[in-house]
Protein backbone atom coordinates (compact mmCIF):
# COMPACT_ATOMS: atom_id res chain seq x y z
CA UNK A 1 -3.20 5.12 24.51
CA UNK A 2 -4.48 8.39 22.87
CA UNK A 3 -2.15 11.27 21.81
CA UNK A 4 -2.01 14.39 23.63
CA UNK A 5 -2.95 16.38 21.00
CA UNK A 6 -5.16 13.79 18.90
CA UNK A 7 -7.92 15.98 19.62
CA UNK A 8 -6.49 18.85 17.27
CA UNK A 9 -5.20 17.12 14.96
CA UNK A 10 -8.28 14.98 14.12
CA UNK A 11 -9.92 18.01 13.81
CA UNK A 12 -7.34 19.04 11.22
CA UNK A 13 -8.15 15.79 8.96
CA UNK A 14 -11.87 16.13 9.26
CA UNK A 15 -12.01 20.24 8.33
CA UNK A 16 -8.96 19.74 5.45
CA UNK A 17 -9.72 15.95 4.81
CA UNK A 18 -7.51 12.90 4.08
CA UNK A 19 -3.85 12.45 2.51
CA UNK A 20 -3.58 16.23 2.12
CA UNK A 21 0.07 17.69 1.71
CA UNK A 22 -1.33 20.19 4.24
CA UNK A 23 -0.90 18.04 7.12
CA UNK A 24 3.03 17.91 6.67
CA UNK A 25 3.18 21.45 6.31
CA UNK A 26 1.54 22.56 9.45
CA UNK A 27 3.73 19.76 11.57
CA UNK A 28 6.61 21.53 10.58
CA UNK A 29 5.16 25.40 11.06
CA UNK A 30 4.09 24.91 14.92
CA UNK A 31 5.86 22.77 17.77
CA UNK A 32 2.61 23.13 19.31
CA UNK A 33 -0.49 22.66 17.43
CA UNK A 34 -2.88 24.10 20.01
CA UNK A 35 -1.60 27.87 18.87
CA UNK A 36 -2.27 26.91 15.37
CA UNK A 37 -6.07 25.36 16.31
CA UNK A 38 -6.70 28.24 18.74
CA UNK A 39 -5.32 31.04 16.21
CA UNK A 40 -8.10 31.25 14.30
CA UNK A 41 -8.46 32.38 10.47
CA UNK A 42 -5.92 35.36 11.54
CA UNK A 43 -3.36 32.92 11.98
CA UNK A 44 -4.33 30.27 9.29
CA UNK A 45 -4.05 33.39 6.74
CA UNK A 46 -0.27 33.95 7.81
CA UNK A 47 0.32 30.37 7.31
CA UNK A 48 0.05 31.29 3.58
CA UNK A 49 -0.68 27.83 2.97
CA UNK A 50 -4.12 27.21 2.36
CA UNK A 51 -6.88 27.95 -0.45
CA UNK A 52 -10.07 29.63 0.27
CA UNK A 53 -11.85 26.59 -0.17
CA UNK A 54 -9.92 25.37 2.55
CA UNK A 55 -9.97 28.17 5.09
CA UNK A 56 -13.66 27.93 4.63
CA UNK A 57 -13.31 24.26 5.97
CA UNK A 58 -11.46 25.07 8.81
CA UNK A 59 -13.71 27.85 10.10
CA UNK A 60 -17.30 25.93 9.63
CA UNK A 61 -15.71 22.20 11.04
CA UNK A 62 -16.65 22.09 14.87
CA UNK A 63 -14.19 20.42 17.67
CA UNK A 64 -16.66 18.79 18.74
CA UNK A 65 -16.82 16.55 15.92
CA UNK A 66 -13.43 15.14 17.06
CA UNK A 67 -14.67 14.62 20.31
CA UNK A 68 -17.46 12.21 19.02
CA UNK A 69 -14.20 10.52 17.51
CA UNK A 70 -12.01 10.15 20.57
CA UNK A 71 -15.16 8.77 22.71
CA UNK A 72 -15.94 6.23 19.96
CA UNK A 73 -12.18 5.48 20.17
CA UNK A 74 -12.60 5.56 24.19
CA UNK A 75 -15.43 3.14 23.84
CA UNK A 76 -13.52 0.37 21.77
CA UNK A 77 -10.03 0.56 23.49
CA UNK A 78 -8.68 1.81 20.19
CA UNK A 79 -4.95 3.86 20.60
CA UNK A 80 -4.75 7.20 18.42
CA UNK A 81 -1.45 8.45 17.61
CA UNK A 82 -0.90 11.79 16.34
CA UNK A 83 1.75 12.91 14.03
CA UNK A 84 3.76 15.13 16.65
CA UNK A 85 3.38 11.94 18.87
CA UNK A 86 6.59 10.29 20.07
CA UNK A 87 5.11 7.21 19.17
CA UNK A 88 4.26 7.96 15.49
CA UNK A 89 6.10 6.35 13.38
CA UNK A 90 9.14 8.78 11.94
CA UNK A 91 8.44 5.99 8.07
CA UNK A 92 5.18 8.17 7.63
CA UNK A 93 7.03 11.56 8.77
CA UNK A 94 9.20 11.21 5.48
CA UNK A 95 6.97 10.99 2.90
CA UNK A 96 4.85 14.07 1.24
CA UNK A 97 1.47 13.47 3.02
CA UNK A 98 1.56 11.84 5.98
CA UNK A 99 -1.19 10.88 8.02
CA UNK A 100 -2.50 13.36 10.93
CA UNK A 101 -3.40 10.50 13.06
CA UNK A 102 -3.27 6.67 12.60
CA UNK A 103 -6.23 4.91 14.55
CA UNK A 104 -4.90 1.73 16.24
CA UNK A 105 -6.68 -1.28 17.59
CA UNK A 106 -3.48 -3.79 19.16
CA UNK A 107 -0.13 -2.47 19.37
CA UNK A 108 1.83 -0.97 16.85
CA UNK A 109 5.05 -2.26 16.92
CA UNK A 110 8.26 0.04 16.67
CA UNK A 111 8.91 -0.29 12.94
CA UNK A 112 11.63 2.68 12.65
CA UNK A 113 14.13 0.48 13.85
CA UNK A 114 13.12 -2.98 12.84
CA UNK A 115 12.32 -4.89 9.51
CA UNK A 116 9.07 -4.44 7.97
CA UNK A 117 8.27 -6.13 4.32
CA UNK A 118 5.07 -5.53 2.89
CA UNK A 119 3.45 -8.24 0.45
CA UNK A 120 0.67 -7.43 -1.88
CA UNK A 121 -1.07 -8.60 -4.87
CA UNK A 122 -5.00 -9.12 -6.36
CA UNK A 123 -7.89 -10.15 -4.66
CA UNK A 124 -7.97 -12.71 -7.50
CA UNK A 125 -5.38 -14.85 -6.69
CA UNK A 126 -4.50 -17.70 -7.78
CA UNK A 127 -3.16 -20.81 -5.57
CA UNK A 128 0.31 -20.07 -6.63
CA UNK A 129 -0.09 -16.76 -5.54
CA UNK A 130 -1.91 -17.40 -1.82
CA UNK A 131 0.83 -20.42 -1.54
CA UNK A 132 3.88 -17.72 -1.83
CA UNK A 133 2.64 -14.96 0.13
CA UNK A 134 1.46 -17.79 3.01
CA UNK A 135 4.68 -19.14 2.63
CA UNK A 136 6.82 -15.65 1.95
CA UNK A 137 5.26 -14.32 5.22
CA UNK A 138 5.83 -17.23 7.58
CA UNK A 139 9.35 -17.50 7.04
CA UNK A 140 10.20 -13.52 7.03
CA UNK A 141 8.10 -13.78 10.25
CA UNK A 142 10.02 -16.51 11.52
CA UNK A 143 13.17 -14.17 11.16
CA UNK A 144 11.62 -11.46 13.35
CA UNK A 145 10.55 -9.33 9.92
CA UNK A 146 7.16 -7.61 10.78
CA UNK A 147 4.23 -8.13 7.75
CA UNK A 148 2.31 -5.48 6.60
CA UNK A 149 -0.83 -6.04 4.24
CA UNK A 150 -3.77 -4.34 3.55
CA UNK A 151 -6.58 -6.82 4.85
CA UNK A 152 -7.99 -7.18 1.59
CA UNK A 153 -8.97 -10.81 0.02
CA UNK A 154 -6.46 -13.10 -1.98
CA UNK A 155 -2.70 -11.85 -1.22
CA UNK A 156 -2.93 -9.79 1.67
CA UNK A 157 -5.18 -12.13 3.45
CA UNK A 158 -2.47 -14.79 3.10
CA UNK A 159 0.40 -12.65 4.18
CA UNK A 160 -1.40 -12.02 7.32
CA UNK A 161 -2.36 -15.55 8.20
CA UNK A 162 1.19 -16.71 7.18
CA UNK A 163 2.77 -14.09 9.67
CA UNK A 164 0.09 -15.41 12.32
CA UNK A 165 0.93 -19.03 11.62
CA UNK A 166 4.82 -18.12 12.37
CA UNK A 167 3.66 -16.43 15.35
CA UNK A 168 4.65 -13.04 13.92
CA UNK A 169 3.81 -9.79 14.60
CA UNK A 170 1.96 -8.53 11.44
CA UNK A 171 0.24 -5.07 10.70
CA UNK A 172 -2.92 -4.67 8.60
CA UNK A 173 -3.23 -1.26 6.85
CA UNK A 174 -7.52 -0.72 6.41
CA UNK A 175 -9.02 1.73 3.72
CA UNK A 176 -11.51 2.36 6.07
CA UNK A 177 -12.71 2.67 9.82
CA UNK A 178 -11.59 -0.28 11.92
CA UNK A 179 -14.49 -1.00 13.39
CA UNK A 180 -16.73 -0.83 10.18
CA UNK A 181 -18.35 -4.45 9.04
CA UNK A 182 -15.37 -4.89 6.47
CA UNK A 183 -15.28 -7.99 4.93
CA UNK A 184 -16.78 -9.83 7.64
CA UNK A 185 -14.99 -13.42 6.56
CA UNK A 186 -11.79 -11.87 7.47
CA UNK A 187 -13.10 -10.50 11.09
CA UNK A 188 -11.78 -13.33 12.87
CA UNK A 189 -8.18 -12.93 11.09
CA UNK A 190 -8.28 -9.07 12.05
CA UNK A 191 -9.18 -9.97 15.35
CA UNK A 192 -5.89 -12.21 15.46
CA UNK A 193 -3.93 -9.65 14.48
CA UNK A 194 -4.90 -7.20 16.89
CA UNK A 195 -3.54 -9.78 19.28
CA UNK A 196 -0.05 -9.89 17.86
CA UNK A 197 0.52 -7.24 16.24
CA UNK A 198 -2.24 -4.51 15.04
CA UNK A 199 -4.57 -3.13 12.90
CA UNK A 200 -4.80 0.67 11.49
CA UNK A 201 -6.28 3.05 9.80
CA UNK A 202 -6.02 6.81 8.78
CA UNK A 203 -9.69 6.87 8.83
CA UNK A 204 -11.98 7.31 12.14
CA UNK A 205 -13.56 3.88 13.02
CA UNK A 206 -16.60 3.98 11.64
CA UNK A 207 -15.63 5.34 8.05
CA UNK A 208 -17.01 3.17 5.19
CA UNK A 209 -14.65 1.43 2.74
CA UNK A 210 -15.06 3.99 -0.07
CA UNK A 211 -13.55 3.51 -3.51
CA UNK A 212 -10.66 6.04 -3.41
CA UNK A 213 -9.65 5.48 0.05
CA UNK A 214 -7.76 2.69 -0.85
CA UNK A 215 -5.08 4.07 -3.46
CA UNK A 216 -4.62 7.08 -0.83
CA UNK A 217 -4.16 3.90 1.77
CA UNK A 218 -1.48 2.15 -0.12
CA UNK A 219 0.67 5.08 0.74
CA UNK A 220 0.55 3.78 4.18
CA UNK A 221 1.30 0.08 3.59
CA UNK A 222 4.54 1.04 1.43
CA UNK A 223 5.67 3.84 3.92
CA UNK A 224 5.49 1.87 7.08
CA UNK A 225 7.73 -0.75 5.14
CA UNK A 226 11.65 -1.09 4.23
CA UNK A 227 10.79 -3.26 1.50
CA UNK A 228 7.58 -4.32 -0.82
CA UNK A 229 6.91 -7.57 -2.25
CA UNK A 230 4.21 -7.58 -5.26
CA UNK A 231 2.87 -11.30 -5.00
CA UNK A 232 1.00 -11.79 -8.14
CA UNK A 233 -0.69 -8.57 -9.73
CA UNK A 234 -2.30 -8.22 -13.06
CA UNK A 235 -2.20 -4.78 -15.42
CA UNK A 236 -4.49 -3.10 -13.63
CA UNK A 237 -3.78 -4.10 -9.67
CA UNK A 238 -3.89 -1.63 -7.28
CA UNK A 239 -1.18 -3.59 -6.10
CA UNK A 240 0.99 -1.56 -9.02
CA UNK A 241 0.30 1.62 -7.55
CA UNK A 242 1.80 0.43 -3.93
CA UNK A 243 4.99 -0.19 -5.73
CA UNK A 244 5.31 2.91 -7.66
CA UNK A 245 4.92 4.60 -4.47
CA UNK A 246 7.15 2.24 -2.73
CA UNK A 247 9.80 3.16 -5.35
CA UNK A 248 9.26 6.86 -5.22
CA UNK A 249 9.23 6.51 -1.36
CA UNK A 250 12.83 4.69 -2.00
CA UNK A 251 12.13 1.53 -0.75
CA UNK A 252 13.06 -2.17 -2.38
CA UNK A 253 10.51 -3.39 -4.45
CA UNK A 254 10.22 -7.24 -5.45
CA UNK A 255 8.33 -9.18 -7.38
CA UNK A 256 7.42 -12.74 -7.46
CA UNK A 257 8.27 -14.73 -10.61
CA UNK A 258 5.55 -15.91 -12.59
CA UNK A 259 3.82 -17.62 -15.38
CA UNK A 260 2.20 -15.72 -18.21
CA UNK A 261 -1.42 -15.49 -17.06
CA UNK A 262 -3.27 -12.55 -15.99
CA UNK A 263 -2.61 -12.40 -12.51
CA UNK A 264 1.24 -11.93 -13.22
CA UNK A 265 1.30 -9.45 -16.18
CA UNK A 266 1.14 -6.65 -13.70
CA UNK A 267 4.32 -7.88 -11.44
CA UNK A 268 5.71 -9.32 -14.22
CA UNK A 269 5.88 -5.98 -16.18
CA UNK A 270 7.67 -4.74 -13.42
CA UNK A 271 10.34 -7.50 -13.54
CA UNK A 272 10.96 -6.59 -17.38
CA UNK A 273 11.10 -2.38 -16.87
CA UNK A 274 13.93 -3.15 -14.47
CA UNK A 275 11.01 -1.35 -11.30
CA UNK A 276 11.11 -4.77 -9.49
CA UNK A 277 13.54 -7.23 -8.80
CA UNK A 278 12.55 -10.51 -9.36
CA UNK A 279 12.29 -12.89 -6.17
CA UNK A 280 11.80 -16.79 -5.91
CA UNK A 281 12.48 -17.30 -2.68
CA UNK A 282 11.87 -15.27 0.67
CA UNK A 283 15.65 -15.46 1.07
CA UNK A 284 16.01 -13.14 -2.04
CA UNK A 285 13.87 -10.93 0.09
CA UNK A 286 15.93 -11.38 3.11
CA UNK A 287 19.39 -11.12 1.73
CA UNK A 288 18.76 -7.57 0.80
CA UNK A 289 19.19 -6.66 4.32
CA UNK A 290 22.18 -8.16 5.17
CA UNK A 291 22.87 -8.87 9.14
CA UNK A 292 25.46 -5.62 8.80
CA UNK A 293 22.33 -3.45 8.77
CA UNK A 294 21.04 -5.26 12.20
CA UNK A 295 17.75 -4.55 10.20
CA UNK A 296 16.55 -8.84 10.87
CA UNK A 297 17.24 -11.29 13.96
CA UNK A 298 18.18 -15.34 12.64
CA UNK A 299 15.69 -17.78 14.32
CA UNK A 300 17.59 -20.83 14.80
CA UNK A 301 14.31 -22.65 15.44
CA UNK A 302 13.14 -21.71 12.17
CA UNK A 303 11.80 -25.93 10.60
CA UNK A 304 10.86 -24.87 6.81
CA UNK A 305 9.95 -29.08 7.17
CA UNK A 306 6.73 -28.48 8.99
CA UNK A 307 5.25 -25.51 8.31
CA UNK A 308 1.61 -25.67 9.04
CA UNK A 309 -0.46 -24.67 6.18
CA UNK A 310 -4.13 -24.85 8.35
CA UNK A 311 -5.48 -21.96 7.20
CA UNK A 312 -3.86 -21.71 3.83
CA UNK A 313 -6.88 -23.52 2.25
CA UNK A 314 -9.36 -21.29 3.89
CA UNK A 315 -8.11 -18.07 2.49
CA UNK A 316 -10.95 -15.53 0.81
CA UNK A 317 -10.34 -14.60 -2.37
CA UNK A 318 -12.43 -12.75 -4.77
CA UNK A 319 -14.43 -14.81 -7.09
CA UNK A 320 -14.41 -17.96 -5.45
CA UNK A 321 -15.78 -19.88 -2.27
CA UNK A 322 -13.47 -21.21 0.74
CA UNK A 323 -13.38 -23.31 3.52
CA UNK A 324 -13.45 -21.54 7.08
CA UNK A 325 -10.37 -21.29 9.23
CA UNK A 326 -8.84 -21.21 12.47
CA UNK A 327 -9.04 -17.48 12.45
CA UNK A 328 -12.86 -17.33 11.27
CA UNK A 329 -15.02 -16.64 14.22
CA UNK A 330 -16.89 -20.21 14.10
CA UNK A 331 -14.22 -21.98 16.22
CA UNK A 332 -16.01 -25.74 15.29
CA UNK A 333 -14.28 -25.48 11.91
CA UNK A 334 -10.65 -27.19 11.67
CA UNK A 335 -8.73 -28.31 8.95
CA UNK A 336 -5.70 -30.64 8.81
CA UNK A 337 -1.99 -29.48 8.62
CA UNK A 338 0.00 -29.75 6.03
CA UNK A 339 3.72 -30.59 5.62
CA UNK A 340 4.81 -28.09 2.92
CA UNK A 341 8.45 -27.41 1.87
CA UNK A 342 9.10 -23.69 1.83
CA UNK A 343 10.58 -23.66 -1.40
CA UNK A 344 8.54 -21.54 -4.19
CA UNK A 345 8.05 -23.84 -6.96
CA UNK A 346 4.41 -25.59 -7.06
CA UNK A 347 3.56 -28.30 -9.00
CA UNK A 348 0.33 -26.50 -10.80
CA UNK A 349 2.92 -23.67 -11.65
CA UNK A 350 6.10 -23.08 -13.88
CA UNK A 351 9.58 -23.52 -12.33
CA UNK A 352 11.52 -20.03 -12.17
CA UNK A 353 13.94 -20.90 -15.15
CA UNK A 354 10.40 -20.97 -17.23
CA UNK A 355 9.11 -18.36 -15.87
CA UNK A 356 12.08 -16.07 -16.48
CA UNK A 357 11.66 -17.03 -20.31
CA UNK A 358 7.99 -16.74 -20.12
CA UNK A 359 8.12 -12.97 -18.97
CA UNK A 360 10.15 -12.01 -21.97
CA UNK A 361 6.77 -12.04 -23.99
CA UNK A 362 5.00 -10.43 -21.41
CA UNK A 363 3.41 -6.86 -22.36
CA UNK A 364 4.34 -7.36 -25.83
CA UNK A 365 1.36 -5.63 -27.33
CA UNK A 366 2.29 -2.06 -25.41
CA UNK A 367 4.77 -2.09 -28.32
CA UNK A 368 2.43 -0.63 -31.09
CA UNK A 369 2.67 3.55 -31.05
CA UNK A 370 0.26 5.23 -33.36
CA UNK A 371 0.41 8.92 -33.86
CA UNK A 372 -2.03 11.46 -32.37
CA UNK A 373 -3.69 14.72 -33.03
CA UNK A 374 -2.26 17.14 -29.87
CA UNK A 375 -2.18 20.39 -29.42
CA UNK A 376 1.53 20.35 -28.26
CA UNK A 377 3.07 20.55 -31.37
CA UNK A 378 6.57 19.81 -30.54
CA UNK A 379 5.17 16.59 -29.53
CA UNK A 380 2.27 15.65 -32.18
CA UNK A 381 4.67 13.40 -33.80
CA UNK A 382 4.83 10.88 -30.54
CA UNK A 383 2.06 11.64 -28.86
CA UNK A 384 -1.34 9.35 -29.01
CA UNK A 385 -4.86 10.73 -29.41
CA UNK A 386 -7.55 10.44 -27.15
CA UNK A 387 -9.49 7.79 -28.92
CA UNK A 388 -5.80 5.62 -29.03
CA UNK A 389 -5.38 6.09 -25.48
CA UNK A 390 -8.51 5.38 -24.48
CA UNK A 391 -8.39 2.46 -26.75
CA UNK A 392 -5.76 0.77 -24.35
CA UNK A 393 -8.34 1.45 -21.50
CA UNK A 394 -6.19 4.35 -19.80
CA UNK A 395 -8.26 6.07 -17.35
CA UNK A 396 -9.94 9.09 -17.69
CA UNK A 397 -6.79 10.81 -14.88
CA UNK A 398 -3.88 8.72 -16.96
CA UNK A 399 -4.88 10.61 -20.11
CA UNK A 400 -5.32 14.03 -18.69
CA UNK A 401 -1.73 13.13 -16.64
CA UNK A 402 -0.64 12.02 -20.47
CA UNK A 403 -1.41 15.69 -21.84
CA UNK A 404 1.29 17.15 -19.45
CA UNK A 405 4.32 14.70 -20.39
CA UNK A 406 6.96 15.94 -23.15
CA UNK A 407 9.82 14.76 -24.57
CA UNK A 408 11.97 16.84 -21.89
CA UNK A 409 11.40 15.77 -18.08
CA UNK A 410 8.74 16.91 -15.71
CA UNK A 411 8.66 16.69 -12.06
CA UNK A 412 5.72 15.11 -10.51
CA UNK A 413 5.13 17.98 -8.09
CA UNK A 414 4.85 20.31 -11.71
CA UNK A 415 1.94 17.71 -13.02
CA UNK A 416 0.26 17.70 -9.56
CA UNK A 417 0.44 21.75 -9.23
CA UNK A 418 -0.48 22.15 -12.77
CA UNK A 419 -3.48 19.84 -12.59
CA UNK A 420 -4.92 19.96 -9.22
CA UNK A 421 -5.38 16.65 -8.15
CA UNK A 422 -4.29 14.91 -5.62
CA UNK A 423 -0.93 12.97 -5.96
CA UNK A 424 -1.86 9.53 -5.47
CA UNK A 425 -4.35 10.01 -8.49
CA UNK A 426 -1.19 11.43 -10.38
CA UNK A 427 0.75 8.52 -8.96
CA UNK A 428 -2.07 5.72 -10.32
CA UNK A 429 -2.14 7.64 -13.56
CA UNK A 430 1.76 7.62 -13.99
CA UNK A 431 1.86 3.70 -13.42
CA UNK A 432 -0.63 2.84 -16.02
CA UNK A 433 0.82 5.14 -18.22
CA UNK A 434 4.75 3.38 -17.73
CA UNK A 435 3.00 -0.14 -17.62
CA UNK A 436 1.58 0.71 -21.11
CA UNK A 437 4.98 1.58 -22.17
CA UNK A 438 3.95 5.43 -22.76
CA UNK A 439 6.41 7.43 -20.37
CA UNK A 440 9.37 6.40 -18.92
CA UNK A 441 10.26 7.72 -14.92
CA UNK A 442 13.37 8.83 -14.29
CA UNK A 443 15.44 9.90 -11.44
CA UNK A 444 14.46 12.31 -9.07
CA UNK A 445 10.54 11.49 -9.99
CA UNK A 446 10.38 13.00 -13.38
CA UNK A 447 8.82 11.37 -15.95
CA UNK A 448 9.39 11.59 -19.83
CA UNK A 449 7.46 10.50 -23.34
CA UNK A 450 8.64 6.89 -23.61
């Protein structure tokens, strides 16, 4: 299936680019986007909308180049559904810069009207954490809950084959084209979930997996879902910025209880700033969405005594070698089931009362403040210098996002208008600023000196 008006609005993404604000804005100027692409620059100047920079764009990109698109698209059987699509999901409509098109390969289920629970977490993971998200997924699969993931190694990979295992539908969110050579020891699992479920992308299929596609992705994985579940993340996860936008998107965020170790200092700091609450169990998940809400079906079938945990050993994650699976396209390999209870708790890991006291010391060292030379004087006294900041490895966006925070409130549209830059970089900024205890976020996204 390909949207009516894909053709347009393809164009749109390639002249004024990815996760632009833009986009929004011109689905809610024009019922039809044909008078808007045949206008011209006359009427993209009485838009009022767009910079010079961008107005340039849209007169030198060519049609045609979205024609290349659709027959590549034509070619693979891939669906393309457009934001003014019926089909689009309304999720992605909501939030500030929704996708023009999302590039499908399988079929995207109806997730307006259904549960959806994304689970994320490093590429590092540990076996606690693949064991939780296998497990985590399989059972909210089992209760008709759709899984979204991004595809990546470690967590996500998991998630995915746990949803698959459970016979789930299951939705993996790429930060690139979905037919580029992307991690090719997860092709056969992507494959999979085409079959049951489907894999997309904001990005035509042939776009390479570059670096800051995949904070603008995350957007996407925590949109599409009506709650997020951070598996194991350390301090600097990506998986950290997927919640903050989760929780400025005003979803449920959770986080999985976990030992001190670097892995879990990221979810774990969002346990102890009250942005997570802390899960154990996938029922702790589940109950959040009571049966009032119709949001989850009961599967009385659902045997937590013999889950099958076949691909569980096979599952990529960064840093370290595995076994092929089931899902791997070499079909000889096989590996033995294994009778797993569904419960949490591992014996390589600490029990949740120990955990619970464990994360009390998490983070500790964000307590030191030293102050800083700034040039806002009615907030030299708090602030940090350069050097200090970049001392606690801030990036070089987190301390320019620092230099706009006071002691009274700012709206996070203010620091994105005042700097220029897009707001997911604001976003990744803002939550390595609040997980080194340096501003606080308060209601209504504003954000404050801590």
């Amino acid at each position: 299936m390909i949207s009516e008006n894909a053709r347009y609005w393809i164009w749109i993404s390639k002249a004024l680019g990815y996760n632009n604000i833009k986009v929004k804005r011109i689905f809610k100027l024009y019922n039809d986007i044909a008078e808007f692409v045949h206008g011209g620059e006359k009427e993209w100047k009485h838009c009022g909308i767009f910079t010079p920079n961008e107005m340039r764009k849209l007169n030198n990109t060519k049609v045609s180049v979205a024609d290349e698109i659709l027959s590549k698209c034509n070619e693979l059987k891939y669906s393309v559904i457009a934001i003014d699509d019926e089909h689009y999901p309304q999720k992605l409509i909501n939030i500030d810069t929704p996708p023009a098109v999302l590039y499908v390969n399988g079929q995207l289920p109806e997730l307006d009207n259904r549960l959806s629970v994304s689970i994320v977490g490093t590429r590092r993971a540990t076996r606690y954490g693949t064991d939780n998200s296998y497990k985590f997924a399989y059972a909210l699969a089992k209760y008709s809950v759709v899984i979204i993931s991004g595809g990546a190694l470690g967590v996500d990979c998991a998630s995915h084959r746990g949803a698959l295992s459970a016979n789930g539908i299951t939705v993996c969110v790429l930060g690139c084209g979905i037919n580029y050579k992307y991690l090719t020891e997860n092709e056969g699992m992507r494959k999979a979930i085409a079959q049951n479920g489907a894999v997309i992308s904001e990005y035509p299929p042939d776009e390479p997996p570059l670096r800051y596609n995949f904070p603008a992705r995350n957007r996407i994985i925590s949109a599409l879902s009506d709650g997020l579940v951070v598996m194991e993340a350390g301090i600097k996860s990506g998986s950290l910025i997927t919640a903050r936008m989760a929780i400025d998107q005003g979803k449920e965020v959770f986080a999985l209880l976990g030992n001190n170790s670097p892995q879990n200092e990221g979810s774990n700091t969002l346990i102890k700033n009250g942005l997570a609450c802390p899960v154990t169990d996938f029922m702790d998940v589940l109950s959040e969405f009571n049966s009032n809400r119709g949001l989850y079906v009961e599967d009385e079938t659902l045997d937590f005594d013999n889950i099958s945990f076949t691909d569980l050993e096979a599952v990529p994650v960064k840093g370290k070698k595995t076994a092929k699976s089931k899902n791997s396209t070499n079909k000889k390999d096989k590996a033995k089931p294994e009778k797993i209870n569904a419960n949490v708790s591992s014996d390589k890991t600490l029990k949740p009362e120990k955990a619970v006291k464990e994360t009390k010391n998490v983070a500790r060292k964000n307590s030191s403040v030293s102050a800083g030379v700034n040039n806002n004087k009615e907030n030299a006294d708090v602030r940090k210098s350069i050097s200090d900041l970049k001392a606690l490895g801030l990036s070089d966006a987190a301390v320019t996002v620092y230099g706009t925070i006071g002691n009274k409130p700012v709206h996070i549209d203010k620091i994105v208008s005042e700097l220029g830059i897009p707001v997911f970089k604001v976003l990744t900024a803002l939550t390595q600023l609040e997980m080194k205890g340096l501003v606080t976020a308060m209601q209504g996204r504003m954000y404050v000196l801590k």
